[in-house]
PDBML (XML) file of the C-alpha atoms, coordinates in Angstrom:
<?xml version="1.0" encoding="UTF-8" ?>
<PDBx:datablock datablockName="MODEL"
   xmlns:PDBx="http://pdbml.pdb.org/schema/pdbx-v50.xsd"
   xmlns:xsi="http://www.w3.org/2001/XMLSchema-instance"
   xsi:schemaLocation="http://pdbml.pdb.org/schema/pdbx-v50.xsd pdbx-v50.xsd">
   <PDBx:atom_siteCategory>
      <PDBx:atom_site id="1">
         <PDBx:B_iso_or_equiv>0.00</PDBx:B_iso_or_equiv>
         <PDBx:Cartn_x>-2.552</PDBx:Cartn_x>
         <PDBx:Cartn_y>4.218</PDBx:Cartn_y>
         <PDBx:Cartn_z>0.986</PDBx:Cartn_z>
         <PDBx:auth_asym_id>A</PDBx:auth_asym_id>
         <PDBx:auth_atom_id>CA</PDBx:auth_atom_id>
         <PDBx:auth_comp_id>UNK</PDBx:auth_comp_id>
         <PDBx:auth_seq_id>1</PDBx:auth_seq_id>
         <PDBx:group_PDB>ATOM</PDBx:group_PDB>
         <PDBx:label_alt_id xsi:nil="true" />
         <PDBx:label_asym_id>A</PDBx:label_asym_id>
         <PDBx:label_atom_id>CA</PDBx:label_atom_id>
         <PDBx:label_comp_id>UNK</PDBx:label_comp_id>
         <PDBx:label_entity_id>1</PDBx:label_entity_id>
         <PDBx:label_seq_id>1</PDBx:label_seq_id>
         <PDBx:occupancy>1.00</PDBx:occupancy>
         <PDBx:pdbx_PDB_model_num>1</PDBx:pdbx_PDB_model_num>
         <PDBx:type_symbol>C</PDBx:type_symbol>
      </PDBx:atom_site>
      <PDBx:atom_site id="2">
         <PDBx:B_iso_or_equiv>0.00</PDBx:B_iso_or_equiv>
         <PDBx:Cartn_x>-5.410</PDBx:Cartn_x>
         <PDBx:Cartn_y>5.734</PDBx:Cartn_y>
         <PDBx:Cartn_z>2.258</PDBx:Cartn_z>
         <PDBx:auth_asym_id>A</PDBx:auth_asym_id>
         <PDBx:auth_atom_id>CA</PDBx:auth_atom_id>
         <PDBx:auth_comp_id>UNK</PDBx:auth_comp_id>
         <PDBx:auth_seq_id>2</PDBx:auth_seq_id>
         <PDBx:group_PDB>ATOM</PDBx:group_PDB>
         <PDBx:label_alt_id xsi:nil="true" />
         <PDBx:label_asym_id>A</PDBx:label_asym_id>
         <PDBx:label_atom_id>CA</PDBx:label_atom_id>
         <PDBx:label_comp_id>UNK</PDBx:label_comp_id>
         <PDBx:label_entity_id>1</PDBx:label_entity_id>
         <PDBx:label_seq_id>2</PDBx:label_seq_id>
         <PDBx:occupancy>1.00</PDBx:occupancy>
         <PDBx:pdbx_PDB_model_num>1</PDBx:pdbx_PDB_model_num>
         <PDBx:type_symbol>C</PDBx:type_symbol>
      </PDBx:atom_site>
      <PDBx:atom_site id="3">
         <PDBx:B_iso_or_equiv>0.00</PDBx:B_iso_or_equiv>
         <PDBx:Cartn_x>-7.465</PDBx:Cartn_x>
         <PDBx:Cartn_y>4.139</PDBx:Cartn_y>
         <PDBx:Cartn_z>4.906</PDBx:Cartn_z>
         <PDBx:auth_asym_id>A</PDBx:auth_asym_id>
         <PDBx:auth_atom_id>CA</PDBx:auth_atom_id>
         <PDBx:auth_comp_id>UNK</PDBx:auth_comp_id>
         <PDBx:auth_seq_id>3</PDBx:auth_seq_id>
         <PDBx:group_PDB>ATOM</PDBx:group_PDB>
         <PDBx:label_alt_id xsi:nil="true" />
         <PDBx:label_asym_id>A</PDBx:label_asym_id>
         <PDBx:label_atom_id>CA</PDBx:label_atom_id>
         <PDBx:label_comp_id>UNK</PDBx:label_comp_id>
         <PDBx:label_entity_id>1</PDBx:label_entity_id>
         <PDBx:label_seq_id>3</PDBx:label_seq_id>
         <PDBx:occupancy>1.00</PDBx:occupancy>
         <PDBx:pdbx_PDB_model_num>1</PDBx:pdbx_PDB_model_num>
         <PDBx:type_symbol>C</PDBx:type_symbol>
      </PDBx:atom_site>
      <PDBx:atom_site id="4">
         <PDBx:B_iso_or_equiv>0.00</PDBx:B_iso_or_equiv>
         <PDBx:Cartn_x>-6.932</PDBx:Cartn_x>
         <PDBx:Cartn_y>0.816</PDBx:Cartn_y>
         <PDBx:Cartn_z>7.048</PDBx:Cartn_z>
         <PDBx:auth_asym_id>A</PDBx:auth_asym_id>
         <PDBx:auth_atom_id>CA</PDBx:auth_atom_id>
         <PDBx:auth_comp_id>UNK</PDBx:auth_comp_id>
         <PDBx:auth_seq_id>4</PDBx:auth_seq_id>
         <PDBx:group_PDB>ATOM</PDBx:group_PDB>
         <PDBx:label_alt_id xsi:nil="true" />
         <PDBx:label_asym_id>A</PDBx:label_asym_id>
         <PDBx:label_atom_id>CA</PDBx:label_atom_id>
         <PDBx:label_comp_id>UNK</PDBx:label_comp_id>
         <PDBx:label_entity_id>1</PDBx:label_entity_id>
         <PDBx:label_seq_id>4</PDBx:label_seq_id>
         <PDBx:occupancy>1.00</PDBx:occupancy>
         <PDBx:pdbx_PDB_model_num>1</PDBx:pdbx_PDB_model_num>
         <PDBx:type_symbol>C</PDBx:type_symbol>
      </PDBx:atom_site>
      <PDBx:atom_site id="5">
         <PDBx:B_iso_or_equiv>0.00</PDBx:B_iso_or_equiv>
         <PDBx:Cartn_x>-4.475</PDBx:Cartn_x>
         <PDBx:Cartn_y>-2.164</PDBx:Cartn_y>
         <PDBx:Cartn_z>6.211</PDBx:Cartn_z>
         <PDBx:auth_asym_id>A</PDBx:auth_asym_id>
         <PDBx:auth_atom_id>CA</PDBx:auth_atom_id>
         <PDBx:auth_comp_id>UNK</PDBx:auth_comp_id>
         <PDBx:auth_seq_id>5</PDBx:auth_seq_id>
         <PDBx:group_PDB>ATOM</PDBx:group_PDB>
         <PDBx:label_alt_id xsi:nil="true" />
         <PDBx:label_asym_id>A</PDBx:label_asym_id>
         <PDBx:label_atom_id>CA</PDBx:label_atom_id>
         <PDBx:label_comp_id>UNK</PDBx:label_comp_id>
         <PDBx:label_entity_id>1</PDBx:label_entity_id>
         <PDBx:label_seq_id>5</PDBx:label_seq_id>
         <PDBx:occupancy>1.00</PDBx:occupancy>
         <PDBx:pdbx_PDB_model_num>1</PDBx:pdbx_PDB_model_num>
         <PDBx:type_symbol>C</PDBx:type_symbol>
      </PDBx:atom_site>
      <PDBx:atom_site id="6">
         <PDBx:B_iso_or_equiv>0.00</PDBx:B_iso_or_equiv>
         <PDBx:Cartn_x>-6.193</PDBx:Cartn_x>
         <PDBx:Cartn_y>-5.127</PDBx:Cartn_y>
         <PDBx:Cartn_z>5.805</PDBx:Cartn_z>
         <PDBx:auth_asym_id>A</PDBx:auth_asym_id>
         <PDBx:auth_atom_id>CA</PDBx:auth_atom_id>
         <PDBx:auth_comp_id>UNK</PDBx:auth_comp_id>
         <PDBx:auth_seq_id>6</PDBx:auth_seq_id>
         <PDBx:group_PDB>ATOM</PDBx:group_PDB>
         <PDBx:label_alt_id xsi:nil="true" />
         <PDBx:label_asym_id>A</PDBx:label_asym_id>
         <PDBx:label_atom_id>CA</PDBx:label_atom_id>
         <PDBx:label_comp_id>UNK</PDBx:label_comp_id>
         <PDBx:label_entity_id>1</PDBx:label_entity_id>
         <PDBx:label_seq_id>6</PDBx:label_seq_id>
         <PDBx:occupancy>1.00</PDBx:occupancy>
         <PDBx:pdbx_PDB_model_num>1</PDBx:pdbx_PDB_model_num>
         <PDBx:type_symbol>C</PDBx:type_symbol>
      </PDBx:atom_site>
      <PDBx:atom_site id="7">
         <PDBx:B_iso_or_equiv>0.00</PDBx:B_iso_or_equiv>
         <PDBx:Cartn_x>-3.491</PDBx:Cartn_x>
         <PDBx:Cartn_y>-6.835</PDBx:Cartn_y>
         <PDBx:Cartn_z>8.726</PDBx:Cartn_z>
         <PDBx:auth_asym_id>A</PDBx:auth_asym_id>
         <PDBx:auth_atom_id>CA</PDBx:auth_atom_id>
         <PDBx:auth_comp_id>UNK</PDBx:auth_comp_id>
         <PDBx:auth_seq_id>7</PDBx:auth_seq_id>
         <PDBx:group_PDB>ATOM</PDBx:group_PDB>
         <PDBx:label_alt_id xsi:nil="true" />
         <PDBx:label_asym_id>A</PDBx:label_asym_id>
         <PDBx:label_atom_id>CA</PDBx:label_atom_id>
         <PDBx:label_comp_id>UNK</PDBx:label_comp_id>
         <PDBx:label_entity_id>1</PDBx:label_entity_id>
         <PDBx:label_seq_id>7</PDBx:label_seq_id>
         <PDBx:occupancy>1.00</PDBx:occupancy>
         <PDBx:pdbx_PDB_model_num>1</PDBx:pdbx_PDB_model_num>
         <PDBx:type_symbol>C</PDBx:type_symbol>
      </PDBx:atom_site>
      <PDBx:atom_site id="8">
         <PDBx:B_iso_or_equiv>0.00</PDBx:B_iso_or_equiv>
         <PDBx:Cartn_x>-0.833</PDBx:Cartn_x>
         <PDBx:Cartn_y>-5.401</PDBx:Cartn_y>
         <PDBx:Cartn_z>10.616</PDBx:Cartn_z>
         <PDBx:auth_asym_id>A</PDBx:auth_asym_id>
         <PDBx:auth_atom_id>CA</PDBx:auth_atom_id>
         <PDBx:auth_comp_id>UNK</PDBx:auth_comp_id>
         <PDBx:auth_seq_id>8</PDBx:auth_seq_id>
         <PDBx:group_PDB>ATOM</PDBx:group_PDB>
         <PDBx:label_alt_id xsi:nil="true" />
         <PDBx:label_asym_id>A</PDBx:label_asym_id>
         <PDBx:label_atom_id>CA</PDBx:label_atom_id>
         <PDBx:label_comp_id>UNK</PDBx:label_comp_id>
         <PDBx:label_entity_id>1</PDBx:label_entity_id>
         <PDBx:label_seq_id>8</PDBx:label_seq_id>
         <PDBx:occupancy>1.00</PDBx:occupancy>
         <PDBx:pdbx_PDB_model_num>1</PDBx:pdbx_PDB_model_num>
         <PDBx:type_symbol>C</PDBx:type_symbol>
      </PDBx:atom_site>
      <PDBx:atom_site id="9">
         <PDBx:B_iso_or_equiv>0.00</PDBx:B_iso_or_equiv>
         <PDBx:Cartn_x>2.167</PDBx:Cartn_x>
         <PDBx:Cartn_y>-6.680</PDBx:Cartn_y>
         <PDBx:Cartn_z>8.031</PDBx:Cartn_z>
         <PDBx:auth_asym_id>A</PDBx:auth_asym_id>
         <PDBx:auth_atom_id>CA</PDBx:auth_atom_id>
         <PDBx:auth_comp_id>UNK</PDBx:auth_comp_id>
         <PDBx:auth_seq_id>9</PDBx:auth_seq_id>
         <PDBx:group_PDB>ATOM</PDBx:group_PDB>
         <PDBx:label_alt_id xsi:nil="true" />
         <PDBx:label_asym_id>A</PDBx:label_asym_id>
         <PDBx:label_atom_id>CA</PDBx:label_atom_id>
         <PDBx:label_comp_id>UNK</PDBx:label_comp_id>
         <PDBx:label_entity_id>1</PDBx:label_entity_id>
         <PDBx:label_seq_id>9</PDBx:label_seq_id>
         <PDBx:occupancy>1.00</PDBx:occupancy>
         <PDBx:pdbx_PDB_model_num>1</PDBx:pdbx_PDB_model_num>
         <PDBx:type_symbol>C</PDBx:type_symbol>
      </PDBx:atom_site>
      <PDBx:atom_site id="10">
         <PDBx:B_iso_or_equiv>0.00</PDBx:B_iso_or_equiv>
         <PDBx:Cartn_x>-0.043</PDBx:Cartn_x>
         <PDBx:Cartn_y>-5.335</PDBx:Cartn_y>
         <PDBx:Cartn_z>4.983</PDBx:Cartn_z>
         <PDBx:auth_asym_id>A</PDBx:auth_asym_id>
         <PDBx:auth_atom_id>CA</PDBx:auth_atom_id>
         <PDBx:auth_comp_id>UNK</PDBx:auth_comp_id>
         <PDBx:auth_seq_id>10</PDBx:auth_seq_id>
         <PDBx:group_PDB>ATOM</PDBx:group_PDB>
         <PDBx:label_alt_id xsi:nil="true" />
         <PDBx:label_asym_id>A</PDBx:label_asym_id>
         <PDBx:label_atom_id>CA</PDBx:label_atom_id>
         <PDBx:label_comp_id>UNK</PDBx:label_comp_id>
         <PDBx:label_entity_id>1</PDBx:label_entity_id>
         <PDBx:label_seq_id>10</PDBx:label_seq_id>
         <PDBx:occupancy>1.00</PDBx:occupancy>
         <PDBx:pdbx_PDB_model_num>1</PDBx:pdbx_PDB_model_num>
         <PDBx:type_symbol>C</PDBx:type_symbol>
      </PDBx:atom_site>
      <PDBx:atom_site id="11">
         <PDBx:B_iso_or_equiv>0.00</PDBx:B_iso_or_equiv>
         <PDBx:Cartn_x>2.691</PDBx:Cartn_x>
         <PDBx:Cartn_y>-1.716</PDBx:Cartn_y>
         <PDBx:Cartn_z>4.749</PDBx:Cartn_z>
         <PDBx:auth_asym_id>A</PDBx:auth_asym_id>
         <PDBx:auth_atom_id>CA</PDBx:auth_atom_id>
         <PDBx:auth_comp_id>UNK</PDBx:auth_comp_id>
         <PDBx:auth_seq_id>11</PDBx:auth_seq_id>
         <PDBx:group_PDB>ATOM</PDBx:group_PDB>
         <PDBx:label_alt_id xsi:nil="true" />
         <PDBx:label_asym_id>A</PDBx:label_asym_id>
         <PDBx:label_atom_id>CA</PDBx:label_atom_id>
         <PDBx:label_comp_id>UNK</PDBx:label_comp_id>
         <PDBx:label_entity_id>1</PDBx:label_entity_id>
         <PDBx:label_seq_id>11</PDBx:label_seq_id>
         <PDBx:occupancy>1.00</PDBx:occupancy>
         <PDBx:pdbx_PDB_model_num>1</PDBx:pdbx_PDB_model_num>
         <PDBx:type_symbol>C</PDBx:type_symbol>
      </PDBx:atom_site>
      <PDBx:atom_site id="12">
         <PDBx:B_iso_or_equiv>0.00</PDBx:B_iso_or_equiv>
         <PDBx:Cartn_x>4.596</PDBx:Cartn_x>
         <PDBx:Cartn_y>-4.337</PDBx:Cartn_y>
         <PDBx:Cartn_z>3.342</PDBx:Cartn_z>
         <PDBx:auth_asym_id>A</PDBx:auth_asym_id>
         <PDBx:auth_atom_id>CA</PDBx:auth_atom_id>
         <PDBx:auth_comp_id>UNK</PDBx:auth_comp_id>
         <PDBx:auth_seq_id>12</PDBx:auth_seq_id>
         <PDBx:group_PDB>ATOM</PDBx:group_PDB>
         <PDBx:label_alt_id xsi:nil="true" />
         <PDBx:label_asym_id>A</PDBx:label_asym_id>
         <PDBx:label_atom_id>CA</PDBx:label_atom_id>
         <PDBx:label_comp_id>UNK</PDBx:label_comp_id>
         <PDBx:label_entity_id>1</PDBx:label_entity_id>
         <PDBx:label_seq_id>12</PDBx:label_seq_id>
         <PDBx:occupancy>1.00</PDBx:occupancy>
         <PDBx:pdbx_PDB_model_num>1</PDBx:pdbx_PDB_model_num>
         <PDBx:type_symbol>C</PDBx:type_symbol>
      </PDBx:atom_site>
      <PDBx:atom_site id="13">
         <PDBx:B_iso_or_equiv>0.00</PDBx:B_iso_or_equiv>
         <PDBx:Cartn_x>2.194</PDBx:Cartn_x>
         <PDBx:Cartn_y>-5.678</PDBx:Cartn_y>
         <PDBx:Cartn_z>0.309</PDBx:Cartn_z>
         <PDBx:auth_asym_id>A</PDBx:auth_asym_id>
         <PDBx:auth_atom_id>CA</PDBx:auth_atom_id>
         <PDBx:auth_comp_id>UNK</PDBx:auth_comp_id>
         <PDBx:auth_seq_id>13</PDBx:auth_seq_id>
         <PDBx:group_PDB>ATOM</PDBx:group_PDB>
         <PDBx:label_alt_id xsi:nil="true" />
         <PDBx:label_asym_id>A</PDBx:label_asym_id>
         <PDBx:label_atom_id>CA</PDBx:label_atom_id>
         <PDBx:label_comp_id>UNK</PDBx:label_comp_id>
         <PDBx:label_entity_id>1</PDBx:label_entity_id>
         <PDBx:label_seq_id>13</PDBx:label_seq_id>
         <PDBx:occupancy>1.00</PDBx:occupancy>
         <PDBx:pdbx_PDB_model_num>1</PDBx:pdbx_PDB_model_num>
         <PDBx:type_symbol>C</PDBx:type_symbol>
      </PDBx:atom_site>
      <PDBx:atom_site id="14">
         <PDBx:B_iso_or_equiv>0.00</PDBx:B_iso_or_equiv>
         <PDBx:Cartn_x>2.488</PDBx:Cartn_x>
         <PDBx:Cartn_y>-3.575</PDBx:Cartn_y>
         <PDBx:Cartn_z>-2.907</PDBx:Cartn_z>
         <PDBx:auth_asym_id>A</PDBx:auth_asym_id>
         <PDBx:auth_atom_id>CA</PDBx:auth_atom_id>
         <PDBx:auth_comp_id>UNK</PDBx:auth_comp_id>
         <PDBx:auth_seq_id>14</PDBx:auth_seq_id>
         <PDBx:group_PDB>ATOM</PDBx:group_PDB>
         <PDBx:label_alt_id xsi:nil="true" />
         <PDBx:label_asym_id>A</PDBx:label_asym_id>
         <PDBx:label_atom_id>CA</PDBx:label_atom_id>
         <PDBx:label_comp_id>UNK</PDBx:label_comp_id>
         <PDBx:label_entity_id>1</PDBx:label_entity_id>
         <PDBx:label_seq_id>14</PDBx:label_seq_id>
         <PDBx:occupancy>1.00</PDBx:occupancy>
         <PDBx:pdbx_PDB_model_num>1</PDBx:pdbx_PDB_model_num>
         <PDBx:type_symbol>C</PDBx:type_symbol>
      </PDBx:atom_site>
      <PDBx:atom_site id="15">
         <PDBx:B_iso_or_equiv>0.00</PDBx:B_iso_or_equiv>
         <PDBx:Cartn_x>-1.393</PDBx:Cartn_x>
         <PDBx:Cartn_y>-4.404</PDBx:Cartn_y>
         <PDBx:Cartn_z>-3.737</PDBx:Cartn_z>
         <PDBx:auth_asym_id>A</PDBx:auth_asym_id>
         <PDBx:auth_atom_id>CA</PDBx:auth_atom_id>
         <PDBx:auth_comp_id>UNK</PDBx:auth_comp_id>
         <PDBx:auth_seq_id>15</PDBx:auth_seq_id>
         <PDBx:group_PDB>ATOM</PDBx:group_PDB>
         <PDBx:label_alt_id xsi:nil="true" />
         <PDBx:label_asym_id>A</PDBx:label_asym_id>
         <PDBx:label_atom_id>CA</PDBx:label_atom_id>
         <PDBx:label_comp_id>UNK</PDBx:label_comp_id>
         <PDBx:label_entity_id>1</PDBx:label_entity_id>
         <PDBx:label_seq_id>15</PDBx:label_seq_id>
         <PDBx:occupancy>1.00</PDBx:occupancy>
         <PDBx:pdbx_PDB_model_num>1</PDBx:pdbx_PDB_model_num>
         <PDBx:type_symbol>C</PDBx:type_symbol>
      </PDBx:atom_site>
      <PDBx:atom_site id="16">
         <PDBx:B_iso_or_equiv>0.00</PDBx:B_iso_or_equiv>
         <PDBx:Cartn_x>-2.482</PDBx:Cartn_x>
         <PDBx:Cartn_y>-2.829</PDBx:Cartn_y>
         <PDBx:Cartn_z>-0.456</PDBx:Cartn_z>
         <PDBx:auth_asym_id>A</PDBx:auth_asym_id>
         <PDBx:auth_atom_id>CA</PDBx:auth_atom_id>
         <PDBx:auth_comp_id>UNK</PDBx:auth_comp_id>
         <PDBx:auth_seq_id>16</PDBx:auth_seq_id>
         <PDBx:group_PDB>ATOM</PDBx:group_PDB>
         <PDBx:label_alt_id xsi:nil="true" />
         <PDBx:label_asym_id>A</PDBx:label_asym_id>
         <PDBx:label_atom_id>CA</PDBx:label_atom_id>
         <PDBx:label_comp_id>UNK</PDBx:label_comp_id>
         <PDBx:label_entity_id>1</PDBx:label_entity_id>
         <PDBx:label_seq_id>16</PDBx:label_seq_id>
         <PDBx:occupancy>1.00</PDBx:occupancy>
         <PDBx:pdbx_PDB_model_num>1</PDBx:pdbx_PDB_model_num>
         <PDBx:type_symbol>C</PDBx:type_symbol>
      </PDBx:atom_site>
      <PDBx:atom_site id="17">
         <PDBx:B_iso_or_equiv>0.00</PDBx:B_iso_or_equiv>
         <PDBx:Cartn_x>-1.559</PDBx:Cartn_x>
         <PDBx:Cartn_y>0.730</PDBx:Cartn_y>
         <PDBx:Cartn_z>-2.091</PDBx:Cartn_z>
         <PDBx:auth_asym_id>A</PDBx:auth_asym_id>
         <PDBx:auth_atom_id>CA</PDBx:auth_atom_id>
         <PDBx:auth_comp_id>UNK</PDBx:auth_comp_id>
         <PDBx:auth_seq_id>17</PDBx:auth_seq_id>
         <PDBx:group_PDB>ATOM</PDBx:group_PDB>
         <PDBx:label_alt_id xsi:nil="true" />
         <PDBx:label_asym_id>A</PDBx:label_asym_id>
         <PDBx:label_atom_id>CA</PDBx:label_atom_id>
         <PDBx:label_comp_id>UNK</PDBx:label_comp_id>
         <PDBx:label_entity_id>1</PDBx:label_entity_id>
         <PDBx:label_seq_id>17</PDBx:label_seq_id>
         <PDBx:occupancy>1.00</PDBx:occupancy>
         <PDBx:pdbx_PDB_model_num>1</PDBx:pdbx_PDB_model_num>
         <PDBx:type_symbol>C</PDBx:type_symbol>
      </PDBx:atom_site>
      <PDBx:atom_site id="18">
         <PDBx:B_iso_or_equiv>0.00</PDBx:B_iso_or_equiv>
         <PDBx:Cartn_x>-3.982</PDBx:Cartn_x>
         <PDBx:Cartn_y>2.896</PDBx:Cartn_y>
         <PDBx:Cartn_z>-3.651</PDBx:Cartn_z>
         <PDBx:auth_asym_id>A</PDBx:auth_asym_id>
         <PDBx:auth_atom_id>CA</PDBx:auth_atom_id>
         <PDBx:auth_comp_id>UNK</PDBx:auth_comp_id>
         <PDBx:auth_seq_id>18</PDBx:auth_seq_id>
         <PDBx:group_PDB>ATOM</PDBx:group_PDB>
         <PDBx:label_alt_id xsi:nil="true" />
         <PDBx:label_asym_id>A</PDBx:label_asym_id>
         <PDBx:label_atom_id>CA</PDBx:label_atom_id>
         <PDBx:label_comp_id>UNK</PDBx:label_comp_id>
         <PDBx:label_entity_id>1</PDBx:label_entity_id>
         <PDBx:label_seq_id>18</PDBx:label_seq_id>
         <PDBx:occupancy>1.00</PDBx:occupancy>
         <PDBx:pdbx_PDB_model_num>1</PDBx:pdbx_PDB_model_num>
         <PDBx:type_symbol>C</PDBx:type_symbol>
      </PDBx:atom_site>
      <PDBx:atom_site id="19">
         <PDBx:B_iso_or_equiv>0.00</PDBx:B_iso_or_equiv>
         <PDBx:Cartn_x>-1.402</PDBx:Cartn_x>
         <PDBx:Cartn_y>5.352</PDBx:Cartn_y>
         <PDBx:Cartn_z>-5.691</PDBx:Cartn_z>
         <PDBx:auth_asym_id>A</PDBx:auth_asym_id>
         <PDBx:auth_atom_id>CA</PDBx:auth_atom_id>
         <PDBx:auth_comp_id>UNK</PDBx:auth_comp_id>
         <PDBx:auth_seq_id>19</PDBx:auth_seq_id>
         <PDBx:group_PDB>ATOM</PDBx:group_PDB>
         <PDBx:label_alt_id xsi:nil="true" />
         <PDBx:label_asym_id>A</PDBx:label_asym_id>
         <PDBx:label_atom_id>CA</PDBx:label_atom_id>
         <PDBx:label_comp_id>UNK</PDBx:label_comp_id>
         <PDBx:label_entity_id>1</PDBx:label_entity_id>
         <PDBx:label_seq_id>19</PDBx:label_seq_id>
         <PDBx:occupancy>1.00</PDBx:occupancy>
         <PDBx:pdbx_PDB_model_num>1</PDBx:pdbx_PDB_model_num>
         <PDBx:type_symbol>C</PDBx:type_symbol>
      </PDBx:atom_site>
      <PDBx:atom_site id="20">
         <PDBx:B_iso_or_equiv>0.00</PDBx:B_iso_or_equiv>
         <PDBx:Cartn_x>1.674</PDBx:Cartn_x>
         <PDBx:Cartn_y>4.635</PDBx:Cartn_y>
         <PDBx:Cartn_z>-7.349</PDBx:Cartn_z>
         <PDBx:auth_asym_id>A</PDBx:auth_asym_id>
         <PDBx:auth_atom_id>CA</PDBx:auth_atom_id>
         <PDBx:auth_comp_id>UNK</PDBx:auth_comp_id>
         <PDBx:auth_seq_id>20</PDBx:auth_seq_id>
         <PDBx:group_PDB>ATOM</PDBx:group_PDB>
         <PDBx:label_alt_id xsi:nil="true" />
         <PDBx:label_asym_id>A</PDBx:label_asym_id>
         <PDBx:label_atom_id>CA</PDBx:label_atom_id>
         <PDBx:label_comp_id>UNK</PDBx:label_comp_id>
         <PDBx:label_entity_id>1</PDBx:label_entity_id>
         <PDBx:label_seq_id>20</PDBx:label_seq_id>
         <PDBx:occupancy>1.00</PDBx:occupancy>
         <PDBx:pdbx_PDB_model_num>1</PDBx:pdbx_PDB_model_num>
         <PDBx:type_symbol>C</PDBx:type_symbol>
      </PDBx:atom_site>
      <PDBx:atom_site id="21">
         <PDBx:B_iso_or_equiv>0.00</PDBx:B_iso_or_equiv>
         <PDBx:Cartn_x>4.355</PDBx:Cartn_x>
         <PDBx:Cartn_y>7.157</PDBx:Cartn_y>
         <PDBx:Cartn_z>-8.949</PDBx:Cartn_z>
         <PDBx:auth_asym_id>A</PDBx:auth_asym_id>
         <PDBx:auth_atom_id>CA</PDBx:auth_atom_id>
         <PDBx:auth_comp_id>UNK</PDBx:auth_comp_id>
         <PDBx:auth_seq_id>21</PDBx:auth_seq_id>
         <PDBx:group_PDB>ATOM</PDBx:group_PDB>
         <PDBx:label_alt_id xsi:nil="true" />
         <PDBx:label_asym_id>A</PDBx:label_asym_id>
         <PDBx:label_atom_id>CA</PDBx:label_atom_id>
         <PDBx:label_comp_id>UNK</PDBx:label_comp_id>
         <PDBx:label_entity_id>1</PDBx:label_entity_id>
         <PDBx:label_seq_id>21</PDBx:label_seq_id>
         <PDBx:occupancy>1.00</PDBx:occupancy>
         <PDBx:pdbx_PDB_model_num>1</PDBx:pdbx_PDB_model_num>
         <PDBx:type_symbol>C</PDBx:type_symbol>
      </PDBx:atom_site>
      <PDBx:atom_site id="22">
         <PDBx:B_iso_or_equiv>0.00</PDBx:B_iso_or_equiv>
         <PDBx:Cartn_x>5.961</PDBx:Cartn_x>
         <PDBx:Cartn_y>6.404</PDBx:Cartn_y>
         <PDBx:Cartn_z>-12.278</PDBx:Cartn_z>
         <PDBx:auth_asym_id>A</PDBx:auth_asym_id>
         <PDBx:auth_atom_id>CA</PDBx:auth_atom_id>
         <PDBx:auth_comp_id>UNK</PDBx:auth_comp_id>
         <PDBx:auth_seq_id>22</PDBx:auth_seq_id>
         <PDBx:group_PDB>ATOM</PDBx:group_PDB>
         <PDBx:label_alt_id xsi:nil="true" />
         <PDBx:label_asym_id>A</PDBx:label_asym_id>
         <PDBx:label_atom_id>CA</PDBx:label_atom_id>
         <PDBx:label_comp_id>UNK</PDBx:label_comp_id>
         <PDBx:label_entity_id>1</PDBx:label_entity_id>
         <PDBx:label_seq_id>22</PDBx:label_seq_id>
         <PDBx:occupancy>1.00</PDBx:occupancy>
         <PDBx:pdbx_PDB_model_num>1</PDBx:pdbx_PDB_model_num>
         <PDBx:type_symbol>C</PDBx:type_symbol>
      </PDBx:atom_site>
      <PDBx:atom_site id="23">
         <PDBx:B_iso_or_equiv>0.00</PDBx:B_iso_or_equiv>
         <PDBx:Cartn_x>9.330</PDBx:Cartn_x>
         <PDBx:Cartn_y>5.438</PDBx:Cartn_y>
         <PDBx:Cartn_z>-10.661</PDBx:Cartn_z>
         <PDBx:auth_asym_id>A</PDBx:auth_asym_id>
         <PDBx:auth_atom_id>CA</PDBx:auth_atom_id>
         <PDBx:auth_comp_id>UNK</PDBx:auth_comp_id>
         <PDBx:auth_seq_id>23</PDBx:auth_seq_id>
         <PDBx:group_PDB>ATOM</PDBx:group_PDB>
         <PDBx:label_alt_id xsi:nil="true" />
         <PDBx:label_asym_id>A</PDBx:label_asym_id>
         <PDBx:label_atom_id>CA</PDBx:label_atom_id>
         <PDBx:label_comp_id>UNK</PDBx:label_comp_id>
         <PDBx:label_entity_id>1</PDBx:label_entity_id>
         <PDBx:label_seq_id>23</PDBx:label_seq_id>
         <PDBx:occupancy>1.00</PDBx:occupancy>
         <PDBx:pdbx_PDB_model_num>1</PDBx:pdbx_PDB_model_num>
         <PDBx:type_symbol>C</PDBx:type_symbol>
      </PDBx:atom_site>
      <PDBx:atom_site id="24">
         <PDBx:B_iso_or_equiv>0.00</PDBx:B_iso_or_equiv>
         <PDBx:Cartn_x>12.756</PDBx:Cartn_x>
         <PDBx:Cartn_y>6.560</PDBx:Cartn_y>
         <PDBx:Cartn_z>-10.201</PDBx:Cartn_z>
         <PDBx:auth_asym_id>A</PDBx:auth_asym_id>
         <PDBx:auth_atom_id>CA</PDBx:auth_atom_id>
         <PDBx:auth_comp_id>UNK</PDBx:auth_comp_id>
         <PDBx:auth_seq_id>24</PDBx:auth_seq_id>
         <PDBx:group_PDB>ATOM</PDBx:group_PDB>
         <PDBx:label_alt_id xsi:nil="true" />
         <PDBx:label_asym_id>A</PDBx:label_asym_id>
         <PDBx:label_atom_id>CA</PDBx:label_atom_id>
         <PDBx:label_comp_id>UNK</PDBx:label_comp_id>
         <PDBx:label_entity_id>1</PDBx:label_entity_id>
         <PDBx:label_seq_id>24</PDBx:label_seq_id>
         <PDBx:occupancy>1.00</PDBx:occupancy>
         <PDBx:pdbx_PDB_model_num>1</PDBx:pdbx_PDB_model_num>
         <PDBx:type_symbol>C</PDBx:type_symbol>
      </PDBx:atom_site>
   </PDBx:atom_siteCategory>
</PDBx:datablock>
């Protein structure tokens, strides 16, 4: 995530991340 949360629970919302890996 780069930049500012939109709340202070966001860390916790998958759409509030910019970049994603492929998985493990």
């Amino acid at each position: 995530k780069l930049g500012q949360f939109s709340s202070g629970t966001a860390y916790k919302r998958d759409h509030e991340y910019d970049y994603w890996g492929q998985g493990t």
